[in-house]
Protein backbone atom coordinates (compact mmCIF):
# COMPACT_ATOMS: atom_id res chain seq x y z
CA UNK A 1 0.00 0.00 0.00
CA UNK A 2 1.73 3.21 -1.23
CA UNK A 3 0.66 6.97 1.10
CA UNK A 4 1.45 9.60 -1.73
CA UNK A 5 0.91 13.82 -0.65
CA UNK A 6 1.08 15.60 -4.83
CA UNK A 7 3.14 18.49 -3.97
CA UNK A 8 -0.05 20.91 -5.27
CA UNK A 9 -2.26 19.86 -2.53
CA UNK A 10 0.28 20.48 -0.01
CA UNK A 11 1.27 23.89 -1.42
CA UNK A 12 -2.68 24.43 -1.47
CA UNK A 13 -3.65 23.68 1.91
CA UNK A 14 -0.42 24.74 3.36
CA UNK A 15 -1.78 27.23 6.02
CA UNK A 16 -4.68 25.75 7.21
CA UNK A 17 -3.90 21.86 7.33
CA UNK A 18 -1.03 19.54 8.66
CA UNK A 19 -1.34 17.13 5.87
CA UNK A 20 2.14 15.90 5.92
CA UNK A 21 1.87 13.87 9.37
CA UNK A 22 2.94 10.74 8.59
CA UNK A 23 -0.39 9.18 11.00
CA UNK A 24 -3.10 11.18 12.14
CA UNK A 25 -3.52 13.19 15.39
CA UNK A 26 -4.33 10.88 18.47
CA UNK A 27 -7.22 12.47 20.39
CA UNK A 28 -10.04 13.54 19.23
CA UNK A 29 -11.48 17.15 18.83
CA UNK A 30 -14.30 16.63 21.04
CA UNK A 31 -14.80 14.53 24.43
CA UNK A 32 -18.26 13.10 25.45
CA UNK A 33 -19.49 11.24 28.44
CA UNK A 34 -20.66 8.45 25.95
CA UNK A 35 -19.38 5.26 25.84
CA UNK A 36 -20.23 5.07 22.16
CA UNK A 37 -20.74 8.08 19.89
CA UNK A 38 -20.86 9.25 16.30
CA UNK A 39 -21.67 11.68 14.10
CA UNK A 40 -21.90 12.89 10.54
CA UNK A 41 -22.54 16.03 7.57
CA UNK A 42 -25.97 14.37 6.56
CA UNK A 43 -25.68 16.66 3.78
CA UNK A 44 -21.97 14.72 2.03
CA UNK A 45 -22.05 11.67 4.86
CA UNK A 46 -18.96 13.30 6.61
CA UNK A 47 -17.50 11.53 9.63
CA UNK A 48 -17.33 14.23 12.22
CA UNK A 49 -16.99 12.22 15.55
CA UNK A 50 -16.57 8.58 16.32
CA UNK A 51 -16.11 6.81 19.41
CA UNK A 52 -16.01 2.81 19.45
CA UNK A 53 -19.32 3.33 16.79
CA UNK A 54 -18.98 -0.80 15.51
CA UNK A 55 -19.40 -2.07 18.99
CA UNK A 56 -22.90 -3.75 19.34
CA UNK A 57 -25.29 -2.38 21.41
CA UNK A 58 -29.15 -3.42 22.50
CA UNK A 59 -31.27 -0.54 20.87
CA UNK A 60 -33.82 -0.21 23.23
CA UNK A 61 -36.82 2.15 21.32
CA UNK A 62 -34.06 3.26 18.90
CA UNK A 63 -34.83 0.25 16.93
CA UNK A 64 -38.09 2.17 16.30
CA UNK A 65 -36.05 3.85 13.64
CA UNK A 66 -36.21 0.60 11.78
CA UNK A 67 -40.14 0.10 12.60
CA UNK A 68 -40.58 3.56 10.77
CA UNK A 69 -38.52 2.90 8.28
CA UNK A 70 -40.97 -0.39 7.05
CA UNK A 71 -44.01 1.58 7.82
CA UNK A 72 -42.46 4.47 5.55
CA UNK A 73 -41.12 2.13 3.27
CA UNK A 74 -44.53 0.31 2.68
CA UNK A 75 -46.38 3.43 2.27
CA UNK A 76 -44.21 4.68 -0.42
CA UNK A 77 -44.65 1.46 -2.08
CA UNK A 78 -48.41 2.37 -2.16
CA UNK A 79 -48.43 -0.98 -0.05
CA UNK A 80 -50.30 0.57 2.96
CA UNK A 81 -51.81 4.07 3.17
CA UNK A 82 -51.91 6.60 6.35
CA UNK A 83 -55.70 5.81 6.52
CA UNK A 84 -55.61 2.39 6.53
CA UNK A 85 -56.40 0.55 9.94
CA UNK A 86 -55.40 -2.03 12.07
CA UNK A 87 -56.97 -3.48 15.28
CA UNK A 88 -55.45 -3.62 18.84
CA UNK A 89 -54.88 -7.38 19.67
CA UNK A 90 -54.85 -8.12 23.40
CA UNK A 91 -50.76 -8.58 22.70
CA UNK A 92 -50.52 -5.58 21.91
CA UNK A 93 -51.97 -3.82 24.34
CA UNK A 94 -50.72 -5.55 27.21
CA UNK A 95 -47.12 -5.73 25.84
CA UNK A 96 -46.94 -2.46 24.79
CA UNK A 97 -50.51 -0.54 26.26
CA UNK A 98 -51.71 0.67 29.10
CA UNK A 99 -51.04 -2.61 31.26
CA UNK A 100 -47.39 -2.67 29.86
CA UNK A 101 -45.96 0.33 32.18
CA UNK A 102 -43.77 1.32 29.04
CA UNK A 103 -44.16 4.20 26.52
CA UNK A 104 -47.65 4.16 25.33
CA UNK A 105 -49.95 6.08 23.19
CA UNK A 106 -52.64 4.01 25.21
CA UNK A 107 -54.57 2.24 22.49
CA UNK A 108 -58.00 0.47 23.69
CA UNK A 109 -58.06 -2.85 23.66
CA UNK A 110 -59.64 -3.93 19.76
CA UNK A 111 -59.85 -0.53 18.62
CA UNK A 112 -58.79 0.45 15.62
CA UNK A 113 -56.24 2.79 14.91
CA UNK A 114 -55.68 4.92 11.29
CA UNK A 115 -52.38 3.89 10.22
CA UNK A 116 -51.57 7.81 10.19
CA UNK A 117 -52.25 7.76 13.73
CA UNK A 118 -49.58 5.13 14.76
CA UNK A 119 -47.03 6.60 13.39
CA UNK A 120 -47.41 9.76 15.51
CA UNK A 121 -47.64 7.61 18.66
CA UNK A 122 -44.43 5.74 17.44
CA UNK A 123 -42.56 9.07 15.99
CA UNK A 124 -43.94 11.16 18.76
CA UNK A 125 -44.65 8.80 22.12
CA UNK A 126 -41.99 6.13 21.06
CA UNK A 127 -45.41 4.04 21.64
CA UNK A 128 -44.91 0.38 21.76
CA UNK A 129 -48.03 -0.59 21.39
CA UNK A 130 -48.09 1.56 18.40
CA UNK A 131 -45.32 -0.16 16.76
CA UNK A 132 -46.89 -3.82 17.87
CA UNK A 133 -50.59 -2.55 16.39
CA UNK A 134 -48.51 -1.76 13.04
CA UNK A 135 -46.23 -4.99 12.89
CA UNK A 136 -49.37 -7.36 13.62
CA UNK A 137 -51.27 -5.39 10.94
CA UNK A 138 -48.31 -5.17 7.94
CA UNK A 139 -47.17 -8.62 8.75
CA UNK A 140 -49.19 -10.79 10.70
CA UNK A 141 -47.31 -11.33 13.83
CA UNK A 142 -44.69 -9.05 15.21
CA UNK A 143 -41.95 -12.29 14.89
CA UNK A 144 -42.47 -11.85 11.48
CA UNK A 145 -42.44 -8.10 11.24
CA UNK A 146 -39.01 -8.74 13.24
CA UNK A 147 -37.76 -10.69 10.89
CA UNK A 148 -38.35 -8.59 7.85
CA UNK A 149 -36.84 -5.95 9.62
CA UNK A 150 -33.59 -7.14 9.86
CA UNK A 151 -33.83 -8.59 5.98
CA UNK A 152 -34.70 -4.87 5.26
CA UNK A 153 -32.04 -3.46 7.47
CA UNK A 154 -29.49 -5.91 5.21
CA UNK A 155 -31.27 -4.20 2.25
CA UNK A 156 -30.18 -0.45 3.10
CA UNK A 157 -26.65 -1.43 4.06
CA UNK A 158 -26.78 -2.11 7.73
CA UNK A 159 -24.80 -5.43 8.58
CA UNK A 160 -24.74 -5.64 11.80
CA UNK A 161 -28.25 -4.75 13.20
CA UNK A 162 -30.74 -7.15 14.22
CA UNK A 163 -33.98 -7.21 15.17
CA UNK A 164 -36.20 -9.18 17.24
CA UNK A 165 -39.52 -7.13 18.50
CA UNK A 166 -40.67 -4.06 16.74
CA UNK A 167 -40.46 -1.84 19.88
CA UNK A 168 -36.95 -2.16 21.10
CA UNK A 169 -38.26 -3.86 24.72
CA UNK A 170 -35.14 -6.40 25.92
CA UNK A 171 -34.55 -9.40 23.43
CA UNK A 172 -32.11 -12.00 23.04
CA UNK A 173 -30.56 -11.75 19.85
CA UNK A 174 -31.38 -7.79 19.28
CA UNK A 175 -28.62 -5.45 18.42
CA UNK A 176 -27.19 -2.70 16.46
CA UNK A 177 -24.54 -0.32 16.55
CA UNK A 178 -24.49 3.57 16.75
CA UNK A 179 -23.02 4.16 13.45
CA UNK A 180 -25.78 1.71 12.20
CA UNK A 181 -28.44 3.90 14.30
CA UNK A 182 -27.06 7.02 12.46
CA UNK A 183 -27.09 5.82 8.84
CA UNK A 184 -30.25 4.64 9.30
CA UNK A 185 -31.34 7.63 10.57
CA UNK A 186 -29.74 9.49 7.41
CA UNK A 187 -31.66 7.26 5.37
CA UNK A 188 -35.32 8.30 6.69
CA UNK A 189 -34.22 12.22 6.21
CA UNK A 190 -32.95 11.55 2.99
CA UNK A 191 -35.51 9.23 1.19
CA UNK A 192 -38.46 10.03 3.05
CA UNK A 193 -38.91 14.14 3.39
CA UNK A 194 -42.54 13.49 3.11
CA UNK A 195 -42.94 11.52 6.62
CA UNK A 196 -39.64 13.24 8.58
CA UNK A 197 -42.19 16.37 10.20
CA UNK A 198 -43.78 13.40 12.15
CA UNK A 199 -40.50 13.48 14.51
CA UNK A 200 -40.37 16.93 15.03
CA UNK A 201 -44.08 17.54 16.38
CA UNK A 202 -43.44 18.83 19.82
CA UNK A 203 -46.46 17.11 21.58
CA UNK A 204 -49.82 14.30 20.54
CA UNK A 205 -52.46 14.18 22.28
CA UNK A 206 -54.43 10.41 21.59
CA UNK A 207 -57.29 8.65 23.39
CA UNK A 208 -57.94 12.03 25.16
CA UNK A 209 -54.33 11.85 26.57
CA UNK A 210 -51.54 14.19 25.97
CA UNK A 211 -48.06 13.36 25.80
CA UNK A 212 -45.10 15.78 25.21
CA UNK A 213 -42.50 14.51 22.63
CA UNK A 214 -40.08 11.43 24.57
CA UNK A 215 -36.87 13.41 22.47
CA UNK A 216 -35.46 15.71 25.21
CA UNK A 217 -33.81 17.28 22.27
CA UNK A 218 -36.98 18.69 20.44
CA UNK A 219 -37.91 21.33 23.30
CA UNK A 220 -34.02 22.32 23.95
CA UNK A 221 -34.30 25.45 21.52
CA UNK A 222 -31.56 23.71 19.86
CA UNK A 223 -33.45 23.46 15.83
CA UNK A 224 -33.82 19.36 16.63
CA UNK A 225 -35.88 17.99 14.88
CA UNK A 226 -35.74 14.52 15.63
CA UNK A 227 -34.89 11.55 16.35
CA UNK A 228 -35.77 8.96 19.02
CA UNK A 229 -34.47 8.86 23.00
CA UNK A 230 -34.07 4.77 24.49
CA UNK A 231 -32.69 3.09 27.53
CA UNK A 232 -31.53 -0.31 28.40
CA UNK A 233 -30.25 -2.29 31.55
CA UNK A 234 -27.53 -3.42 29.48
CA UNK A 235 -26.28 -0.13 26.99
CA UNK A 236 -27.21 2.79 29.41
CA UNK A 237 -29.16 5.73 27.90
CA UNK A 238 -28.97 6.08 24.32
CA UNK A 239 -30.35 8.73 21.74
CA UNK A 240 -30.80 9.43 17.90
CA UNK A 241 -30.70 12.91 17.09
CA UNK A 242 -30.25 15.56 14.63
CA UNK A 243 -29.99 19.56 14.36
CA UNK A 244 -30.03 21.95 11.34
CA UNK A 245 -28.64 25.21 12.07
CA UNK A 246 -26.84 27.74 9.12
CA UNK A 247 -28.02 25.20 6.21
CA UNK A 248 -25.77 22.33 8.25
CA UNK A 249 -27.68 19.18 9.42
CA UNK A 250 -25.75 16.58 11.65
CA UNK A 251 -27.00 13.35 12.58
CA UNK A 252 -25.91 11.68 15.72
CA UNK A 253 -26.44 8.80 17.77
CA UNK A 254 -24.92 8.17 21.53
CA UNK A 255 -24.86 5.54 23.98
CA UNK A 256 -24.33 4.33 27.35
CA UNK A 257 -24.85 7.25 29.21
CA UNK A 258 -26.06 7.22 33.10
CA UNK A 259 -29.34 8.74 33.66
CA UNK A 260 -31.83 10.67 30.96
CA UNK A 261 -30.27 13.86 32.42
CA UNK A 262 -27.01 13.03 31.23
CA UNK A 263 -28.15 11.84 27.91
CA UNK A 264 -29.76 15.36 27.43
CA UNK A 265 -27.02 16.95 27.91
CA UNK A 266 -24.53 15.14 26.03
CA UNK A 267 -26.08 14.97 22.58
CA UNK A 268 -26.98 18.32 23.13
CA UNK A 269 -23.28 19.38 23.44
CA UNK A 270 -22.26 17.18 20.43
CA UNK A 271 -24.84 18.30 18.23
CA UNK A 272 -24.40 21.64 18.97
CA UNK A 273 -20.70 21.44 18.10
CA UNK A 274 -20.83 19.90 15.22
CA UNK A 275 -23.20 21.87 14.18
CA UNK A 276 -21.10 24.78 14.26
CA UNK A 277 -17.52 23.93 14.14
CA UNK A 278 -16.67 22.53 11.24
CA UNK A 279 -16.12 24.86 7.69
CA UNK A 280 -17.25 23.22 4.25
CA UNK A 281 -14.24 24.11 2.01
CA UNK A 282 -14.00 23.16 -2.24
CA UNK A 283 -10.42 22.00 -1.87
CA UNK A 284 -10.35 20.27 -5.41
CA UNK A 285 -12.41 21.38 -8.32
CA UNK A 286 -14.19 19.36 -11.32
CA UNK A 287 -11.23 17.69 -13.10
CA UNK A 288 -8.45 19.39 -10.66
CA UNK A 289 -5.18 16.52 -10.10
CA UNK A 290 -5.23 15.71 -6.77
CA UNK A 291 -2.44 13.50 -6.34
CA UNK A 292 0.36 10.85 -7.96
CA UNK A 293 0.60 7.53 -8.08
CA UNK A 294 3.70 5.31 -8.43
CA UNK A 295 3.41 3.05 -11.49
CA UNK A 296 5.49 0.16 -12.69
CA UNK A 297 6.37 -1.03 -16.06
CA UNK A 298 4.83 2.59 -17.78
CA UNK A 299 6.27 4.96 -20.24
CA UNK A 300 5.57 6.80 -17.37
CA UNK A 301 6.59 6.54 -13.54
CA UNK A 302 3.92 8.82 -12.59
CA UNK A 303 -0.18 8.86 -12.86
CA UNK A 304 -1.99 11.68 -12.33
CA UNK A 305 -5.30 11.29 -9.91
CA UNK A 306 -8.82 12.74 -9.30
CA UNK A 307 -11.68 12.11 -8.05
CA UNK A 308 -15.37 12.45 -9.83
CA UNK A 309 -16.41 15.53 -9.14
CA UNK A 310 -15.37 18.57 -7.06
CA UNK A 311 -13.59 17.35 -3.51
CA UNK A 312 -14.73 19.36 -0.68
CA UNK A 313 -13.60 18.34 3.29
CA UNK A 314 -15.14 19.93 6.35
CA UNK A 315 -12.34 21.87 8.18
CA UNK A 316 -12.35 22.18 12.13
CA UNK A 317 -13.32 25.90 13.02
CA UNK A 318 -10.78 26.07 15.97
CA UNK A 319 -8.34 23.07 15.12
CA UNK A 320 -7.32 23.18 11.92
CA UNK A 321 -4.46 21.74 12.71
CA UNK A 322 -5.47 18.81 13.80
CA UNK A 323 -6.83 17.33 10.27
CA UNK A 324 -4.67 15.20 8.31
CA UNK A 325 -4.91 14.02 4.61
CA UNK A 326 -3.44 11.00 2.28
CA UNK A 327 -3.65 9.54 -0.57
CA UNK A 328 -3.91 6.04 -0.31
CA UNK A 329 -3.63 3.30 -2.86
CA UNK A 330 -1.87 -0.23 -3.76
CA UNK A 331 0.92 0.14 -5.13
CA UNK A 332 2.83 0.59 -7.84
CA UNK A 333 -0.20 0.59 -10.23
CA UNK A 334 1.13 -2.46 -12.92
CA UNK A 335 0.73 -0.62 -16.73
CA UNK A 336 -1.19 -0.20 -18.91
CA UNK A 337 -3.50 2.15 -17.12
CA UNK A 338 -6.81 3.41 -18.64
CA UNK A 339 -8.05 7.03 -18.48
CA UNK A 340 -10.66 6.22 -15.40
CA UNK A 341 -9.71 3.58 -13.90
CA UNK A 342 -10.36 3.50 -10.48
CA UNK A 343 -6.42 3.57 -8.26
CA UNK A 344 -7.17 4.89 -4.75
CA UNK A 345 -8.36 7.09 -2.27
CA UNK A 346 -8.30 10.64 -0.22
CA UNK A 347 -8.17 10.20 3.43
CA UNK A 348 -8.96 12.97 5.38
CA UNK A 349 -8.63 12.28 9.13
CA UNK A 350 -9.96 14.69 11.93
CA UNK A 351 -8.13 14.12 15.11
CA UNK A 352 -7.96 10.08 15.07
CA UNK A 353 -11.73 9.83 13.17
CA UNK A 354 -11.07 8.85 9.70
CA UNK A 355 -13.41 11.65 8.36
CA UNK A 356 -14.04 11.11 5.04
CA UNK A 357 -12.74 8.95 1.99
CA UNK A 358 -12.95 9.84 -1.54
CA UNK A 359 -12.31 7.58 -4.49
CA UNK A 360 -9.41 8.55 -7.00
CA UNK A 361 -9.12 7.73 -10.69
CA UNK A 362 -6.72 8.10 -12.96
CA UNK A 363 -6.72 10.90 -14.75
CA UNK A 364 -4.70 10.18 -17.85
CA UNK A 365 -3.76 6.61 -19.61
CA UNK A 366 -0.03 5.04 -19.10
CA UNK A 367 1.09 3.06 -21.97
CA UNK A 368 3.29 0.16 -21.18
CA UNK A 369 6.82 1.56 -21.26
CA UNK A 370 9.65 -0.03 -23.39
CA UNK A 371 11.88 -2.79 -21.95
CA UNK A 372 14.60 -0.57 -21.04
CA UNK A 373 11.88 1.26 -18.67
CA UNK A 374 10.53 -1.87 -17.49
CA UNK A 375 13.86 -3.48 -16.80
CA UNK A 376 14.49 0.06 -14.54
CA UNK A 377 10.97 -0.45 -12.71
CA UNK A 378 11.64 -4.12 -12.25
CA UNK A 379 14.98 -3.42 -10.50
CA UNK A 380 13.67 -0.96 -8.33
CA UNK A 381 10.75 -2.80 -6.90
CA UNK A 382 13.50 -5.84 -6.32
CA UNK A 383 15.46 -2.83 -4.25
CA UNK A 384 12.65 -1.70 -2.36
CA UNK A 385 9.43 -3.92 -2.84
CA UNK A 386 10.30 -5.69 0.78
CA UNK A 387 10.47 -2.75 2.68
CA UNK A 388 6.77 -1.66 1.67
CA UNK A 389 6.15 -5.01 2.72
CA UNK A 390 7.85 -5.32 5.73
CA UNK A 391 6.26 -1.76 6.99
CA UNK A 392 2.59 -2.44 6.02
């Protein structure tokens, strides 16, 4: 694996970046209470935070994320419609109703509910017999429900999460991660704009009860707009959230915190700084050469790199010197290379979170290079081939 810095996008970035450390900083920018953290841009999918994201976690009623995303998804679909309704089985309602002692939008026993309905309990009350009511109705039995939702979860590009209830209540077998929790969360703002106000409604009032929105976030002042709060035995307190503020949305999802309090406070911190510490810059545009790669056996020993489109990186308000950047790639690239051809990547690192990654083409073709040239590259990679080994 060759690390390559072109000369141009040192000389570019010079006063505002440290892009020739040879590994990125070691702390990070930003310290929460957490146990697990992370954060992104929703806008370009920017890593802005991460703290142990991959380990799995029990989602307590942030797996309701994944509830609303098959209710969303089957309405879309033209599957099921926000006035369509569903009864309340006697499973329901004393699972996740009034007998349950849990989150409730306190659906009578065989009533039935508009489909439009339960999804405010669910967005709004984190209602779990809302989100039974809707997984007996769309598929039978909530075990199945379950099931499709991790099949569905697979779909969308989450490998790790698993589901075995529709409500989040403590399962065997149930688990996700909080860089899972905030891609999915991504995914309902992105794909479905026309359901995402449901999250941000401040209170609901159903069955003659009111009930103020369960995200501590929405009534902070802070321009939250969703997601979902949870709590388990076993993770701590967790949350789901996001904030828009200056035409910036972050997305964020914590866990393992100590009390509700301290969840508050915590994602409000982190939302609130990534919200407004971080500086979109156009650091490549359309076309520009970002970097060289080594080739071997070319008329040439260099190729020219860039990416698709224009590369922009978010740069740390106050630390600017603690993002680093590389171009990474395995190496030397063997000619002939086409014009296209995909060769590497930019790494951009903030602190020690690997912030973003950008694919790099080639942006020229390398002929094969005459025997003389070959002989040359053959001789060097005999010289030096075992060191790159012996280093990666």
């Amino acid at each position: 694996m060759q690390l390559r810095i072109f000369p141009p996008f040192a000389s570019l970035l010079g006063l505002v970046l440290a892009l020739l450390c040879a590994v990125p900083a070691s702390a990070q920018l930003f310290e929460t209470k957490a146990t697990q953290a992370f954060m992104i841009d929703a806008d370009t999918g920017t890593v802005l935070f991460a703290k142990d994201p991959d380990k799995p976690i029990p989602p307590a009623s942030m797996a309701k994320l994944m509830t609303m995303e098959m209710v969303f998804n089957a309405i879309k679909s033209k599957r099921i419609t926000l006035d369509d309704t569903f009864v309340v089985s006697e499973n329901a309602w004393r699972t996740g109703g009034a007998p349950s002692g849990t989150s409730t939008m306190f659906a009578k026993l065989k009533s039935e509910v508009r489909v439009g309905d339960l999804i405010q309990g669910v967005t709004v009350q984190a209602a779990n017999d809302g989100c039974i009511v809707l997984a007996e109705g769309m598929a039978g039995s909530e075990a199945n429900f379950a099931a499709q939702m991790t099949d569905r979860a697979r779909q969308i590009g989450l490998q790790k999460s698993s589901f075995v209830n529709s409500t989040g209540l403590p399962a065997d077998g149930q688990q996700t991660t909080v860089r899972e929790l905030t891609m999915l969360a991504l995914h309902l703002w992105r794909d479905y704009p026309e359901f995402f106000h449901y999250y941000s409604q401040p209170d609901f009032t159903w069955n003659k009860i009111a009930q103020r929105n369960r995200n501590p976030l929405i009534a902070m002042g802070i321009e939250a707009d969703g997601f979902v709060a949870g709590a388990s035995e076993q993770a701590g307190f967790g949350l789901v959230g996001t904030v828009s503020h200056n035409g910036t949305r972050v997305i964020a999802a914590l866990s393992g915190l100590a009390n509700d309090r301290e969840r508050s406070e915590e994602a409000r911190k982190l939302l609130d700084w990534g919200s407004r510490s971080f500086q979109k810059t156009e650091i490549f545009a359309q076309d520009e050469v970002v970097g060289e790669a080594q080739v071997f056996g070319g008329a040439k020993s260099g190729l020219a790199l860039k990416a698709k489109g224009p590369v922009d990186i978010f740069l740390p308000i106050a630390n600017r010197d603690k993002l680093t950047a590389r171009i990474v790639y395995q190496g030397p690239v063997s000619a002939p290379v086409e014009e296209g051809q995909p060769v590497g990547e930019l790494r951009v690192w903030i602190g020690d979170t690997l912030s973003q990654q950008t694919p790099l083409y080639a942006a020229e073709s390398v002929k094969v290079g005459t025997l003389p040239q070959r002989a040359l590259d053959a001789a060097k990679e005999l010289a030096v081939g075992w060191l790159r080994q012996k280093h990666l």
